[in-house]
Protein backbone atom coordinates (compact mmCIF):
# COMPACT_ATOMS: atom_id res chain seq x y z
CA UNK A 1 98.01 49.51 38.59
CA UNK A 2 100.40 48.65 41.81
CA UNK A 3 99.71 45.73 43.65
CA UNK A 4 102.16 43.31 45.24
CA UNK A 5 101.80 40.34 42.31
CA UNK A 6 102.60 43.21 40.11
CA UNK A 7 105.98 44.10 42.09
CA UNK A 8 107.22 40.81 43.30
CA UNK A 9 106.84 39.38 39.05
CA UNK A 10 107.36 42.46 37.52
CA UNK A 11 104.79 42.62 35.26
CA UNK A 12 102.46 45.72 34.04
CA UNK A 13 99.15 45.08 35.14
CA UNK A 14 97.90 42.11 37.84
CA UNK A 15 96.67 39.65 35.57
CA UNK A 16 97.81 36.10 35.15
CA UNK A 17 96.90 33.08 32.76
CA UNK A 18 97.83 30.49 34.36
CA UNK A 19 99.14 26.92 32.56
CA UNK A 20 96.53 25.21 30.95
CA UNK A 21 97.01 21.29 29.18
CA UNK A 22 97.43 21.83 25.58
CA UNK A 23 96.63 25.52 26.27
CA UNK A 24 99.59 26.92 27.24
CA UNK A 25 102.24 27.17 24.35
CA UNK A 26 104.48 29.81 23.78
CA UNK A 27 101.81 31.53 21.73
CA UNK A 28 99.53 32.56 24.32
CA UNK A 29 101.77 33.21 27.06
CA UNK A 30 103.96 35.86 25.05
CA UNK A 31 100.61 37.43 24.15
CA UNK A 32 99.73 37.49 27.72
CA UNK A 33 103.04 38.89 29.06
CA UNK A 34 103.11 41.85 26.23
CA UNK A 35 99.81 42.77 26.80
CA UNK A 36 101.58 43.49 30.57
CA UNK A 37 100.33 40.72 32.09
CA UNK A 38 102.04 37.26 33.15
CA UNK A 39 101.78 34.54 31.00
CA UNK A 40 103.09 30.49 31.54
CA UNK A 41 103.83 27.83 29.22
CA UNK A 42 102.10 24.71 30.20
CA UNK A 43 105.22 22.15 31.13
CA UNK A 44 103.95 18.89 31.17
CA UNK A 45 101.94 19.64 27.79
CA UNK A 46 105.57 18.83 26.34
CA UNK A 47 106.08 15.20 26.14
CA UNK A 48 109.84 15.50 27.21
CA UNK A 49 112.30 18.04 28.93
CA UNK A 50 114.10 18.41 25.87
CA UNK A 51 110.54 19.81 24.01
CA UNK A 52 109.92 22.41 27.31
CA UNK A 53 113.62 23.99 26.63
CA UNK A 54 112.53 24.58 22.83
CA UNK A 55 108.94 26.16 23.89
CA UNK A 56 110.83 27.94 26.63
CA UNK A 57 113.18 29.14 23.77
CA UNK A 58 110.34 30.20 21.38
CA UNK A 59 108.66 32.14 24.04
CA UNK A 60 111.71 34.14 24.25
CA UNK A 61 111.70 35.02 20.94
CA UNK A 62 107.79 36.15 20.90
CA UNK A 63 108.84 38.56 23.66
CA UNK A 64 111.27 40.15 26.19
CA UNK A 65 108.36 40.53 29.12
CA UNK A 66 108.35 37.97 32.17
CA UNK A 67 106.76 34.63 31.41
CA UNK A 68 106.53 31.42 33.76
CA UNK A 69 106.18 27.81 32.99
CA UNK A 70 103.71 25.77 34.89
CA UNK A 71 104.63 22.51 36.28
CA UNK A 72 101.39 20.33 37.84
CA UNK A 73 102.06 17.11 40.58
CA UNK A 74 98.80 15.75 39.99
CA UNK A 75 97.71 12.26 40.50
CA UNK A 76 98.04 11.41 36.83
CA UNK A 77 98.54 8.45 34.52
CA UNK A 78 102.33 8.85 34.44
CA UNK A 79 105.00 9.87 36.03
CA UNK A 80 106.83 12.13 34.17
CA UNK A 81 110.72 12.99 35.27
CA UNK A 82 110.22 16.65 37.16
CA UNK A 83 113.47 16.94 38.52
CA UNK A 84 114.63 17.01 34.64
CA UNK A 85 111.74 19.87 33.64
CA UNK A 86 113.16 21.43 36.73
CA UNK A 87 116.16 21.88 34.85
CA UNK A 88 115.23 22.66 31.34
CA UNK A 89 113.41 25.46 33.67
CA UNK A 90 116.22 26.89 35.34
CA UNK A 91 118.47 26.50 32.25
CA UNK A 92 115.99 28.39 30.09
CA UNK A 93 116.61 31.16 32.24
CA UNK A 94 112.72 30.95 33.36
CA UNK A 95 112.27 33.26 36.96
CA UNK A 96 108.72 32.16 37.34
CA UNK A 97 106.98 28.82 37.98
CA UNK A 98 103.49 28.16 38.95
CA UNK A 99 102.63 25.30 40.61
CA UNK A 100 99.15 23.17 41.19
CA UNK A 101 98.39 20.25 42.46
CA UNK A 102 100.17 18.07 44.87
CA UNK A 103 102.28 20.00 47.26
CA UNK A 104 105.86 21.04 45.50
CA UNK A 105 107.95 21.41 48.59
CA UNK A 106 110.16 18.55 47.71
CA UNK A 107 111.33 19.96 44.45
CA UNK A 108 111.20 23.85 46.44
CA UNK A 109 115.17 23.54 47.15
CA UNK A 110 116.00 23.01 43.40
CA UNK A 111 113.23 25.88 42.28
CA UNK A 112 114.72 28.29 45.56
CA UNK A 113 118.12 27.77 44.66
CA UNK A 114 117.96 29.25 40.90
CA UNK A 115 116.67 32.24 42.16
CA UNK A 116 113.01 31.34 40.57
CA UNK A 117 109.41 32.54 42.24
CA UNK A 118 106.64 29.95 43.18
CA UNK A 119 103.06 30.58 42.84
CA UNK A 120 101.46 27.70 43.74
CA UNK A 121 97.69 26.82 43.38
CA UNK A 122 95.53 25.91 45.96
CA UNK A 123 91.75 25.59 46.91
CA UNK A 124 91.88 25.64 50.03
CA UNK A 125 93.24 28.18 53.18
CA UNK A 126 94.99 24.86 54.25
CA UNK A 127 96.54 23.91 51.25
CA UNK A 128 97.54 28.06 50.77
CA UNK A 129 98.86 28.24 54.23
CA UNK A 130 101.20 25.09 53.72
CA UNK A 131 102.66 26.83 50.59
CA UNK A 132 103.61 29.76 52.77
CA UNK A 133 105.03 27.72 54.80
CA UNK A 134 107.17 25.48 51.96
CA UNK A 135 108.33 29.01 50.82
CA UNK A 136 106.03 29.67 48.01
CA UNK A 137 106.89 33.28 47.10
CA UNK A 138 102.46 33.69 46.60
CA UNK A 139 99.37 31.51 46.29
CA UNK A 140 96.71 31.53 43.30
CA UNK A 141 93.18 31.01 45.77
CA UNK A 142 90.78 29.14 43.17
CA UNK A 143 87.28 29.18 44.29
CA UNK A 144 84.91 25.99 43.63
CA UNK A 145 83.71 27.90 40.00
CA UNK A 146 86.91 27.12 38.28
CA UNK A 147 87.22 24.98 35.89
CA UNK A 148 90.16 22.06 36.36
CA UNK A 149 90.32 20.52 39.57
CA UNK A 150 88.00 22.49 42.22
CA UNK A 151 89.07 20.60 45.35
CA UNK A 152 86.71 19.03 47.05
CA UNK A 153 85.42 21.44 49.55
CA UNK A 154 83.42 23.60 47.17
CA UNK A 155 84.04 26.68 49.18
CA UNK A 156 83.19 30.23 45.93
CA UNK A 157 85.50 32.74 45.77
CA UNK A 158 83.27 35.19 47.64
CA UNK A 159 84.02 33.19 50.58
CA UNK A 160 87.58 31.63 49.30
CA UNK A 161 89.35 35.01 49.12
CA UNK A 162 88.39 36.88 52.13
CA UNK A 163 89.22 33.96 54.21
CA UNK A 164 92.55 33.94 52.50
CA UNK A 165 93.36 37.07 53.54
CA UNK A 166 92.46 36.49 56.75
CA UNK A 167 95.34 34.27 57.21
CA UNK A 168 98.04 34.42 54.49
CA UNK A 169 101.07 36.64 54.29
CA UNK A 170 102.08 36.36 51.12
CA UNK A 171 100.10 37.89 47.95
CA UNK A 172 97.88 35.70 46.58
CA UNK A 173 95.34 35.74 42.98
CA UNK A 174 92.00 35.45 42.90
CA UNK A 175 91.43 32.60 40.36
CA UNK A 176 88.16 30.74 39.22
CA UNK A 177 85.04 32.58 37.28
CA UNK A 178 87.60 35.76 36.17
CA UNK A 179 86.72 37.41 33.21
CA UNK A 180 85.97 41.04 33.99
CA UNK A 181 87.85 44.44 35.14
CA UNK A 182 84.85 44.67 37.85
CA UNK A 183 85.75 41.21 38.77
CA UNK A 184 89.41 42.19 39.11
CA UNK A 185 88.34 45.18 41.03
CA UNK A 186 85.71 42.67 43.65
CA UNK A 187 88.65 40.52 44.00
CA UNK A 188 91.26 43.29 45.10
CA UNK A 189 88.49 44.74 47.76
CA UNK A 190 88.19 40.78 49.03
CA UNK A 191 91.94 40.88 49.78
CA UNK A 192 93.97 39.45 46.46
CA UNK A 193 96.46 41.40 44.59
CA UNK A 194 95.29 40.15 40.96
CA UNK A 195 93.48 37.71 39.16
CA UNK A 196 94.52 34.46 37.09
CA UNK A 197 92.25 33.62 34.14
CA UNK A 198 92.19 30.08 32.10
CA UNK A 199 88.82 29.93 30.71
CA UNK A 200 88.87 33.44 29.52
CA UNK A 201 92.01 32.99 27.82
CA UNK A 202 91.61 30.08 25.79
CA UNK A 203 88.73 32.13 24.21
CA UNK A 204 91.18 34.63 22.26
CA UNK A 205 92.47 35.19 19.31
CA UNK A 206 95.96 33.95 19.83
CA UNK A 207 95.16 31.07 22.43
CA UNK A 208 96.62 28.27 20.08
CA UNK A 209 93.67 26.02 20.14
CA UNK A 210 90.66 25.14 17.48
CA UNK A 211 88.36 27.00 16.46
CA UNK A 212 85.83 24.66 17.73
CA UNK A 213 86.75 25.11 21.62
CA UNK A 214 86.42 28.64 21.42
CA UNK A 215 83.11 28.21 20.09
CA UNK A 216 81.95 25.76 22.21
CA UNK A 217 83.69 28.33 25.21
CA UNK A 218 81.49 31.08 24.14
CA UNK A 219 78.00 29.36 23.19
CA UNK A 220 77.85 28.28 26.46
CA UNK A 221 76.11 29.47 29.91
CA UNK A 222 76.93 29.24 33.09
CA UNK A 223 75.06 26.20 33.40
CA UNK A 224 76.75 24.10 30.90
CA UNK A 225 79.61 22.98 33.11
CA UNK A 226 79.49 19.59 35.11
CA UNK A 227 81.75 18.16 37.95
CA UNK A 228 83.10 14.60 37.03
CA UNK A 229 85.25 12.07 39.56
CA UNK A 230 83.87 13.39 42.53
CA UNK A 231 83.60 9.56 44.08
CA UNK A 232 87.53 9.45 43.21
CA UNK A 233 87.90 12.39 45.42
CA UNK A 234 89.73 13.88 41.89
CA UNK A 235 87.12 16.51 40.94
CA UNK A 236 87.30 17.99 37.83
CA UNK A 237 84.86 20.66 36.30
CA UNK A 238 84.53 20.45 32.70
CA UNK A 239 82.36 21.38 30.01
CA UNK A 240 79.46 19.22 29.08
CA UNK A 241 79.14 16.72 26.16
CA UNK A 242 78.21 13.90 25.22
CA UNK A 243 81.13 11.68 26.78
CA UNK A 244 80.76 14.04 30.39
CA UNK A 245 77.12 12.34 30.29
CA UNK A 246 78.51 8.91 29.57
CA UNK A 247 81.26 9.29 32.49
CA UNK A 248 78.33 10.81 34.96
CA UNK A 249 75.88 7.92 34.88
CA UNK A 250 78.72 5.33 34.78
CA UNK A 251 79.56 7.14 37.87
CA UNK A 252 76.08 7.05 38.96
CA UNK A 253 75.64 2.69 37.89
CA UNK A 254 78.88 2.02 39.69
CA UNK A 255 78.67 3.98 43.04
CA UNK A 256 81.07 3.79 45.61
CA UNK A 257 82.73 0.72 43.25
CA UNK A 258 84.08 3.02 40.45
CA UNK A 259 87.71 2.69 40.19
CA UNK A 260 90.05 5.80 37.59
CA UNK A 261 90.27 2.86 35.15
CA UNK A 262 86.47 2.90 34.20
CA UNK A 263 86.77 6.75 33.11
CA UNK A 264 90.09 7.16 31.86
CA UNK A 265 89.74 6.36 28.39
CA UNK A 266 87.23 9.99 28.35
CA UNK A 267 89.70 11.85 30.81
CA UNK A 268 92.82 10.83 29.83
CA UNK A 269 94.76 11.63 26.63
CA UNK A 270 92.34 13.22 24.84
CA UNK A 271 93.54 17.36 25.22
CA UNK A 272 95.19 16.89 21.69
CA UNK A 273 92.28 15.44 20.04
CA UNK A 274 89.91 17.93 21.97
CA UNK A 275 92.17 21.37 21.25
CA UNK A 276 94.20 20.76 18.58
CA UNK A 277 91.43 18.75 16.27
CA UNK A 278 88.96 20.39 17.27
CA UNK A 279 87.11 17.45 19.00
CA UNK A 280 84.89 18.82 21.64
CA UNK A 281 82.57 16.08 22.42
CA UNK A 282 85.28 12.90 22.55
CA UNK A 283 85.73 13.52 26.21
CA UNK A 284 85.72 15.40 29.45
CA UNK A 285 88.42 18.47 29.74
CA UNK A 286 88.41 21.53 32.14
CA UNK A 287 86.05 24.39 31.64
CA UNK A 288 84.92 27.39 34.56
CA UNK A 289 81.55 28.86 34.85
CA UNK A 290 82.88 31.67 33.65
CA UNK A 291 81.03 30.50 30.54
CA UNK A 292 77.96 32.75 31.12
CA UNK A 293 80.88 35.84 31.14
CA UNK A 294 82.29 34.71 27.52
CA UNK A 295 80.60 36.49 24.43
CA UNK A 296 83.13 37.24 22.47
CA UNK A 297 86.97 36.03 20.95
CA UNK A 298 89.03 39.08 21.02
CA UNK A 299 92.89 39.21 21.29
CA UNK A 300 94.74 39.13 24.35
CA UNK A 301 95.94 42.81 23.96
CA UNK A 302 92.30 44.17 23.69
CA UNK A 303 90.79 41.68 26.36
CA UNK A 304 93.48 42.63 29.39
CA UNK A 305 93.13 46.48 27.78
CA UNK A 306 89.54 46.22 28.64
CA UNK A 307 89.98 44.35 31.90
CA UNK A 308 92.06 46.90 32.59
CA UNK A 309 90.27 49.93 31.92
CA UNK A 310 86.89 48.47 33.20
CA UNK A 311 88.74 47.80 36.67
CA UNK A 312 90.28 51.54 36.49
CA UNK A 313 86.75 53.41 36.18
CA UNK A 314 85.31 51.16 38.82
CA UNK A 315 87.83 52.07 41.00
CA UNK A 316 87.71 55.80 40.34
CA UNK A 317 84.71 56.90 38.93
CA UNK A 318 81.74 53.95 39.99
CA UNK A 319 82.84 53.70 43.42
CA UNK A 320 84.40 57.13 44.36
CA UNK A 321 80.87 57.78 43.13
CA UNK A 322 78.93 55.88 45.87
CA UNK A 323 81.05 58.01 48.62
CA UNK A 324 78.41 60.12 50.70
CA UNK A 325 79.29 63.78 50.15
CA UNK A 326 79.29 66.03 53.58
């Protein structure tokens, strides 16, 4: 399949997994990329510049496909040294980055200059049109059912994407609630050229997290996920557990006088406990609604195979179908 996110990266078929915290090693994005797809290394998941150049290096060894590394400007609890990722970037010969967050144009010059692509993520046609404008190569649209930061106009993808084509020039990916080739297919007719999956991916066979997370992914609904620091205007949708409960009604007691320090210690720094020990319930971290679409752990090769496939009989077969004969 041919679709502009497939020609400007490169890649086989126009599927993305975009960089996840602790998510996102070399592991899962090699997987991704030689199943024909586009994978990303996570950036600020290593602690230093010097640790991205090694993941960046073993990713090259896992395969010879494109692969990105993701670099977020959130609003965090540090301030890590970007201009010095930017490098271990460019000097890891990396083409790609994906960007989310807080708007990258300051560090665009460095990123332009090395030849490399921007995707940048947005949730919003206001935030998406700036990144045109900043000289983001595309845009990755993520409606309000995606898990991470949502924004905080809570606009779903069936409205998200159509208005996005409405006014962008450059390609853009349908991200939030992706699981499916139908899905793939509903976004292409909205206006995207491809679809970026998180949730979905962490639930395989080669996403390097425990066991218990991709459990937890696929035991739960749609229902199941919750929307924490809306009052900081930082919304985040995550699963829910037992400390998710404990940050909602402290949310709830305080009101408008919550302040980031009386949730951090359940939203920040706990990613390695969570997916490398297997933690679930010791705090809050990102999770779609995609949920209710997750039954199953398979490998990356046979998931975007049957993403794939499901989106090519759609197209030709399903919906050729529904064309009234003369």
């Amino acid at each position: 399949m041919k679709t502009r996110i497939t020609e400007l990266f490169g890649i086989q078929h126009p599927v993305i997994q975009g960089g996840m915290h602790y998510v996102g090693f070399a592991e899962l994005a090699a997987a991704v990329s030689n199943a024909g797809g586009l994978g990303f290394v996570t950036g600020l998941t290593q602690k230093t510049p010097e640790d991205l150049t090694r993941e960046i290096a073993r990713c090259h060894d896992m395969t010879d496909k494109p692969f990105g590394v993701n670099l977020t400007f959130l609003p965090g609890f540090a301030k890590p040294p970007y201009p010095e990722y930017i490098r271990a970037i460019i000097e890891g010969g990396i083409r790609i980055v994906e960007t989310a967050g807080r708007s990258p144009e300051v560090y665009m010059p460095q990123l332009k200059e090395a030849g490399i692509k921007v995707i940048h993520k947005c949730t919003s046609v206001c935030h998406a049109l700036k990144a045109e404008r900043i000289g983001c190569d595309a845009v990755s649209v993520d409606g309000f059912e995606c898990g991470g930061h949502s924004g905080e106009d809570d606009i779903p993808s069936m409205i998200l994407l159509p208005r996005a084509a409405e006014e962008l020039s450059v390609p853009f990916v349908a991200s939030g609630g992706m699981a499916t080739g139908n899905q793939l297919v509903a976004a292409l007719a909205l206006g995207a050229d491809g679809i970026n999956m998180g949730t979905r991916f962490i639930a395989t066979q080669e996403a390097p997290v425990h066991q218990n997370v991709k459990n937890a992914i696929v035991e739960a609904s749609e229902l199941d996920t919750r929307l924490i620091m809306r009052p900081l205007r930082n919304t985040e949708r995550v699963l829910a557990n037992v400390a998710v409960e404990r940050i909602l009604e402290r949310e709830k007691s305080l009101g408008d006088a919550i302040k980031i320090d009386d949730v951090m210690a359940e939203v920040a720094g706990v990613y390695p406990k969570v997916m490398i020990e297997g933690d679930v319930e010791i705090g809050a971290w990102s999770c779609g609604m995609v949920t209710g679409l997750i039954h199953d752990i398979p490998s990356v090769q046979v998931l975007v195979d049957k993403i794939m496939t499901e989106a090519e009989y759609t197209i030709s077969k399903r919906l050729t179908g529904l064309q009234a004969k003369e």
